[in-house]
Protein backbone atom coordinates (compact mmCIF):
# COMPACT_ATOMS: atom_id res chain seq x y z
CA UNK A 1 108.87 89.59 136.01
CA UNK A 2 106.97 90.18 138.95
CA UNK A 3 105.06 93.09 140.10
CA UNK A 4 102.65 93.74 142.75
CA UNK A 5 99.29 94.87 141.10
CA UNK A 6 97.41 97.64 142.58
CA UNK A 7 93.55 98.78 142.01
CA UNK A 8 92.72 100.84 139.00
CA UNK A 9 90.40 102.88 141.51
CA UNK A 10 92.95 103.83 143.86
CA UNK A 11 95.73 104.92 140.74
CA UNK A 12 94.87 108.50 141.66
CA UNK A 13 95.48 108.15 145.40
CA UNK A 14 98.84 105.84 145.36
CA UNK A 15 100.05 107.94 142.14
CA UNK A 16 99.56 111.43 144.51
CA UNK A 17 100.90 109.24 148.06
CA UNK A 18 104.47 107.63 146.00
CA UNK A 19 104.99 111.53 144.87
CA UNK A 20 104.36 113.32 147.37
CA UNK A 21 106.69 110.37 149.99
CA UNK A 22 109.15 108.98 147.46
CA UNK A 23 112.11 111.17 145.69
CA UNK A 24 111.04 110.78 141.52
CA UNK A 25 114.35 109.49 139.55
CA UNK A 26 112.95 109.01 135.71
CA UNK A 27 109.63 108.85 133.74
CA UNK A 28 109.54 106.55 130.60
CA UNK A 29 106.90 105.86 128.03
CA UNK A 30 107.25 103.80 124.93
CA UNK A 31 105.35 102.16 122.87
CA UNK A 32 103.31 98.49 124.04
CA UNK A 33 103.30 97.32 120.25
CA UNK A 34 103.45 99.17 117.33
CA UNK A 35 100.28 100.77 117.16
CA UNK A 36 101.89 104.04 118.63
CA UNK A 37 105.58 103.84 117.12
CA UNK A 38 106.58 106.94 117.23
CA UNK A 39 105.41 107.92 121.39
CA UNK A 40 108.58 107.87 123.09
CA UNK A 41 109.34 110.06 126.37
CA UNK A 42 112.66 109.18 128.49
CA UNK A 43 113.11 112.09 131.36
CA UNK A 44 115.18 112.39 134.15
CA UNK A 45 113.59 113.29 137.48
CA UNK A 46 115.86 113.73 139.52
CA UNK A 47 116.17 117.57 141.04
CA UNK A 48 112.54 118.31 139.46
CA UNK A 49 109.09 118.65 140.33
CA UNK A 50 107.34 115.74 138.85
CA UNK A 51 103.15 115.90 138.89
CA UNK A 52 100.18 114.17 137.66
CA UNK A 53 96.62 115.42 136.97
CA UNK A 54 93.50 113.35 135.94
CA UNK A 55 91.12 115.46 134.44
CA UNK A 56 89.47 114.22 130.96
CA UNK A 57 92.37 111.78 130.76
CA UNK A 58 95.89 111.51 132.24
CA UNK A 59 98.46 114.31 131.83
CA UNK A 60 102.10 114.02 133.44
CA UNK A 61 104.72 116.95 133.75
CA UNK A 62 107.58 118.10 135.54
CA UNK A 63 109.26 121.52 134.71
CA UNK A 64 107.44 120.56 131.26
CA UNK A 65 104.32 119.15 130.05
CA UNK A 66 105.48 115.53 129.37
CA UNK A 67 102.71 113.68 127.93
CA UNK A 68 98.65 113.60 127.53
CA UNK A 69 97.07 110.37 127.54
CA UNK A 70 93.37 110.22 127.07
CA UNK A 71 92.72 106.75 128.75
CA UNK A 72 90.85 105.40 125.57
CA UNK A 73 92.60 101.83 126.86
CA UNK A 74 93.23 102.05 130.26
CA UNK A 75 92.16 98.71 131.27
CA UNK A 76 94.65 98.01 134.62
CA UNK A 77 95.76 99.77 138.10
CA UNK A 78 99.60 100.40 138.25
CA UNK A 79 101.84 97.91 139.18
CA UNK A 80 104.87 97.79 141.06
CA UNK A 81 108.33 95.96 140.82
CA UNK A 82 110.87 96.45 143.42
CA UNK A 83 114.63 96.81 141.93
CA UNK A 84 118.24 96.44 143.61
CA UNK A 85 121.65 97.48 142.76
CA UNK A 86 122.11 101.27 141.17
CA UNK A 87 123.21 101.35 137.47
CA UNK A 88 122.68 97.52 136.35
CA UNK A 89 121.88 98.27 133.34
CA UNK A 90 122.39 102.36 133.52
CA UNK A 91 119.47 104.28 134.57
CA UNK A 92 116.62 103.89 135.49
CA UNK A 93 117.33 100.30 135.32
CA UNK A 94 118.21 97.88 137.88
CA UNK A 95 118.04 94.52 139.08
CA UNK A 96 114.59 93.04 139.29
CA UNK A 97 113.54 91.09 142.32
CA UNK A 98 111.30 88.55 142.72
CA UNK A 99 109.78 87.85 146.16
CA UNK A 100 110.40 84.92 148.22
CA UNK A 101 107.25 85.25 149.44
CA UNK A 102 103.65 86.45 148.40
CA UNK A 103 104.14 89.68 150.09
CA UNK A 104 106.36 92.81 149.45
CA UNK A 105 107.46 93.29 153.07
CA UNK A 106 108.87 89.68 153.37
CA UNK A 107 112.31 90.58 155.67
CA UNK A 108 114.31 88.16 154.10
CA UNK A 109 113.84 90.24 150.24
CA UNK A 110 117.17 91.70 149.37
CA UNK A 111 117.83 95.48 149.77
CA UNK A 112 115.73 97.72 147.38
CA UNK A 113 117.58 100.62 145.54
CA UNK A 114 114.49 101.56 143.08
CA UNK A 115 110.35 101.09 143.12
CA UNK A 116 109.01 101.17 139.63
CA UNK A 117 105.43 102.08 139.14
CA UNK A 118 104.51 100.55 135.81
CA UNK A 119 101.55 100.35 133.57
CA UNK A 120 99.80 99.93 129.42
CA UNK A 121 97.57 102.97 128.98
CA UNK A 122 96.49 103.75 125.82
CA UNK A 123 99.01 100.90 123.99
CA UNK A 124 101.86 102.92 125.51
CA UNK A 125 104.26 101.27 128.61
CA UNK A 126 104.29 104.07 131.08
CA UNK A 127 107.01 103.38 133.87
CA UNK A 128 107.88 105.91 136.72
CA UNK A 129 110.81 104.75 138.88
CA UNK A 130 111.40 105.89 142.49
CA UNK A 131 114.09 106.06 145.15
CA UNK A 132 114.09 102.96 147.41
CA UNK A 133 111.22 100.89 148.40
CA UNK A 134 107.70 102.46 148.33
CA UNK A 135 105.79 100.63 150.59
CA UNK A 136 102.58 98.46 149.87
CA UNK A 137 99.35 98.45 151.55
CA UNK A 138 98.02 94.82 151.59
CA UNK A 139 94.59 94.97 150.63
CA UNK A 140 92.80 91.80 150.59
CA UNK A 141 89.36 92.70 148.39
C-alpha cells in the first residue's frame, strides 16, 4: 500500500489545514493488534462538524465526543493514501492508488475520489477519509 508520510511535528497543522479545506466523509479506529480488542469507532462524517484538539493527548469529535487517545505510543506523523472510484468496497473504502511516480502531484495519477489520512496511535489504526485529493506539500528535510 502506499502512502505519503508526513512529519509527526506538523500532525497538528495538516490535521487543522485537511479540516478546515477538505469536506470530512468517515472517521475509523480499530484496533493495530490485539492489545486493544475491544476499541472500535466507525462514524460517518458526512453533514457534521468533525474537530480535533491536542491537549494532554489527542481527542476527536464531531456532534459527539468520539474518542480520547493519550499518545502513550504515538511514534509516527500521519500518512496519506490517495483513493479512486466511490463505493469499491462500500464506504469509506475505495480503490487504492499507487503513484507512478515519487510524487503525489504526478499528472498522469488517475482521478482521486477520496484522501485518507491514516495513522497507529496508541496500538489503535486511526483513519480519517476525505473528499477528493488533499494536496501535499513536498518538503524535502
Amino acid at each position: 500500500m502506499t502512502q505519503y508520510l508526513m512529519r509527526k511535528e506538523k500532525d497538528s497543522k495538516n490535521l487543522k489545514n485537511v479540516i478546515k479545506n477538505y469536506e470530512p466523509l468517515w472517521f475509523n479506529v480499530r484496533p493495530f493488534s490485539l492489545g486493544n480488542a475491544k476499541t472500535k469507532v466507525a462514524e460517518d462524517l458526512r453533514g457534521k462538524k468533525f474537530n480535533f484538539l491536542f491537549l494532554n493527548g489527542l481527542k476527536f469529535s464531531s456532534d459527539r465526543d468520539l474518542i480520547y487517545l493519550p499518545l502513550n505510543d504515538y511514534k509516527y506523523g500521519f500518512k496519506m493514501e490517495y483513493r479512486n472510484e466511490e463505493g469499491l468496497f462500500e464506504p469509506p473504502e475505495g480503490r487504492r492508488i499507487y503513484p507512478f511516480e515519487l510524487y503525489p502531484d504526478d499528472p498522469s495519477m488517475p482521478e482521486v475520489y477520496q484522501s485518507v489520512l491514516r495513522n497507529v496511535i496508541d496500538d489503535l489504526l486511526i483513519e480519517i477519509s476525505f473528499k477528493g485529493k488533499v494536496k501535499l506539500e513536498y518538503d524535502d528535510k
